[in-house]
Every structure is written in C-alpha cells, then in structure tokens.
C-alpha atoms as a PDB file:
ATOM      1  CA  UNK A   1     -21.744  10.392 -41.889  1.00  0.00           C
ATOM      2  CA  UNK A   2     -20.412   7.272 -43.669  1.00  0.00           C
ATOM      3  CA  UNK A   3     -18.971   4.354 -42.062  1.00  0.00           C
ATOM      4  CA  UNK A   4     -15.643   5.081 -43.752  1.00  0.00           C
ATOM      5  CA  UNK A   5     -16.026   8.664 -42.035  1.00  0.00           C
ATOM      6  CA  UNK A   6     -16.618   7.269 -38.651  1.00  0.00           C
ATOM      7  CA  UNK A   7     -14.155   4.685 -38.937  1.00  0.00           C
ATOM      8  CA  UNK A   8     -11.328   7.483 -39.556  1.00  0.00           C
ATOM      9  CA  UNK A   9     -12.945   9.894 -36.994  1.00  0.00           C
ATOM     10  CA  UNK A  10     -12.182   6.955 -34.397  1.00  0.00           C
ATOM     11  CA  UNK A  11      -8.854   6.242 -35.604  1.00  0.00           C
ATOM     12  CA  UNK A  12      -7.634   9.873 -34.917  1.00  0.00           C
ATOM     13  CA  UNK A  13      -9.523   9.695 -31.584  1.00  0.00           C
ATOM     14  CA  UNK A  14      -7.756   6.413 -30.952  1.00  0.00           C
ATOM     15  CA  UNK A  15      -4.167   8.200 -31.641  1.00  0.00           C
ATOM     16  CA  UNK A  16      -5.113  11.066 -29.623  1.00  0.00           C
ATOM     17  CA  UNK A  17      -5.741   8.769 -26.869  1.00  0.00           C
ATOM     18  CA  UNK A  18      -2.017   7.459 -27.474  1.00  0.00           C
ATOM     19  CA  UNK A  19      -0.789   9.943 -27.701  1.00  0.00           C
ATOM     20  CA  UNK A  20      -2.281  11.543 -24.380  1.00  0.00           C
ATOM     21  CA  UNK A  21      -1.276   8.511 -22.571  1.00  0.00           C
ATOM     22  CA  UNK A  22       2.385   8.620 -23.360  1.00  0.00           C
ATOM     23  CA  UNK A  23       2.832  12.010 -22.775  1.00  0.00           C
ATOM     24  CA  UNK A  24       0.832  11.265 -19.017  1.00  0.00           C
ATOM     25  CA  UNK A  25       3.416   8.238 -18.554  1.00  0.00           C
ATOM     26  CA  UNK A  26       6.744  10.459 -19.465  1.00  0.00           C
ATOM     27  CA  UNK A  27       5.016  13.121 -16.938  1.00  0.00           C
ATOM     28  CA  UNK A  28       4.736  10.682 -13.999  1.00  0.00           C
ATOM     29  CA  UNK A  29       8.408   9.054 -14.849  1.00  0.00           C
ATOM     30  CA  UNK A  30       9.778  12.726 -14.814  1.00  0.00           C
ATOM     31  CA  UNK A  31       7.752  13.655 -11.522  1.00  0.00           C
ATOM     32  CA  UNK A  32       8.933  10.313  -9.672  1.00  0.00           C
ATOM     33  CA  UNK A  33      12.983  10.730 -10.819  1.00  0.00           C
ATOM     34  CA  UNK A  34      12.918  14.748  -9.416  1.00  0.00           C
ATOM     35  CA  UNK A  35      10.573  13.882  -6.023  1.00  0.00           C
ATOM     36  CA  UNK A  36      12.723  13.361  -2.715  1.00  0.00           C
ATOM     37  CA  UNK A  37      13.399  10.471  -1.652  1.00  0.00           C
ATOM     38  CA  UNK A  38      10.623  10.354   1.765  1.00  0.00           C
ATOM     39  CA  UNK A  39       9.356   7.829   4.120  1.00  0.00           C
ATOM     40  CA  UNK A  40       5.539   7.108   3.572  1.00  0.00           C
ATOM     41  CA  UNK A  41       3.483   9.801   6.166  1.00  0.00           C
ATOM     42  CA  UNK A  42       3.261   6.911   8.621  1.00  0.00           C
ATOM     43  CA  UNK A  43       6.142   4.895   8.693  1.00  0.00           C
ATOM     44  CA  UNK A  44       8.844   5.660  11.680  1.00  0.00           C
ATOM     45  CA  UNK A  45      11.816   6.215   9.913  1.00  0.00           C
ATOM     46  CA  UNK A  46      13.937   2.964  11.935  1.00  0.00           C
ATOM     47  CA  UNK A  47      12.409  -0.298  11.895  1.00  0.00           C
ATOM     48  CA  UNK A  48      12.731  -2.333  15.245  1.00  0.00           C
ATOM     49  CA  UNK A  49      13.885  -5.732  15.110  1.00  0.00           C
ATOM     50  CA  UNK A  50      11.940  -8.079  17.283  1.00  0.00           C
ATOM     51  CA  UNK A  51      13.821 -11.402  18.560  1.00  0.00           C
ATOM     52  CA  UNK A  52      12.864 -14.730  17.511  1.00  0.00           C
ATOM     53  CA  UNK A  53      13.689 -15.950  20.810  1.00  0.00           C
ATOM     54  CA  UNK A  54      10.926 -16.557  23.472  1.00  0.00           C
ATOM     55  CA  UNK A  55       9.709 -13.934  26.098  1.00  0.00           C
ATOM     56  CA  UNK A  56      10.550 -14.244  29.792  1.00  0.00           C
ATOM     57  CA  UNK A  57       8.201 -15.936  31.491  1.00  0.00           C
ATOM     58  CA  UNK A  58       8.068 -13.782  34.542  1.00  0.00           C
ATOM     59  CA  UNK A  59       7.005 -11.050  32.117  1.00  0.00           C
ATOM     60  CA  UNK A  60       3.450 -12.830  32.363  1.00  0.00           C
ATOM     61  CA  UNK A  61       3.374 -13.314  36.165  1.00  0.00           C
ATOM     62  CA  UNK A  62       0.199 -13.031  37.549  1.00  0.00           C
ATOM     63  CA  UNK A  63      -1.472 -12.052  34.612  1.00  0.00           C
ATOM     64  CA  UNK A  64      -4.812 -12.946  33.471  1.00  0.00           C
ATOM     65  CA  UNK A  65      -5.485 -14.928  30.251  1.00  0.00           C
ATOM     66  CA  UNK A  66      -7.302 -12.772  27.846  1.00  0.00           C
ATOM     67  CA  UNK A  67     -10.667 -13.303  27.057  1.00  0.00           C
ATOM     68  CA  UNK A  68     -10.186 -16.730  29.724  1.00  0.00           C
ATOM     69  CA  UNK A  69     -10.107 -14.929  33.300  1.00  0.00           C
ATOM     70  CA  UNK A  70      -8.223 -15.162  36.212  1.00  0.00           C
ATOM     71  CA  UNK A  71      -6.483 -19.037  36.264  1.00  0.00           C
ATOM     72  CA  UNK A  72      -7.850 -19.781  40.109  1.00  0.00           C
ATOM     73  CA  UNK A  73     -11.397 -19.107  38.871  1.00  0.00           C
ATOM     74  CA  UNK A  74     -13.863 -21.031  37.008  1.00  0.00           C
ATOM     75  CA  UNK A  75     -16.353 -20.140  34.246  1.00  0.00           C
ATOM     76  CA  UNK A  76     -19.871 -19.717  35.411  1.00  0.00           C
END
C-alpha cells in the first residue's frame, strides 16, 4: 500500500470518526431535552436552611468534649 493510499484510507477513517461523533452529540442533546426533569437518586427533594446565628448554649450542657473527655477530669 502506498503512502498516498494510507494517507486517504486515514482521511476517510478520520471523517467517519466525525461523523460518528456528531451524530453521538445530537443523540445525547435529544436524550437530555425529552428526559424528566428528576432530583439526583440521593438528594431530598427540599433543602434545609441552617441559621447563621449561634447555637444555644444549654444545647451543650453537660456534654463531653469530643475526643477531650469529661471537663472535671484530667488526661492521664
């Protein structure tokens, strides 16, 4: 096979290739326009809104601080 036989063998593989990919991208555009509009598998459907403002302090009442220990003890 000559190089000018290879060289046009390519080029029709390259076009194919084009050609291939643009009909893949109208596919995907056409699936994503007709698929229902869904929430992620997942995802709760209403988002909850957490405050910026600080917790109440008595929340944390005789609580222990993580990975510290109890506040009337000391380490060993």
């Amino acid at each position: 096979m000559s190089l000018q036989d290879e060289l046009t063998d390519v080029k029709r593989r390259l076009d194919d290739l084009t050609r291939t990919v643009e009909r893949l991208e109208r596919s995907l555009t056409h699936t994503r326009e007709d698929a229902p509009r869904t929430q992620p598998a997942g995802r709760p459907e209403d988002l909850v809104t957490i405050p910026d403002t600080p917790y109440d302090s008595s929340l944390w009442t005789d609580s222990d601080d993580e990975g510290l220990g109890a506040r009337d003890r000391h380490a060993p």
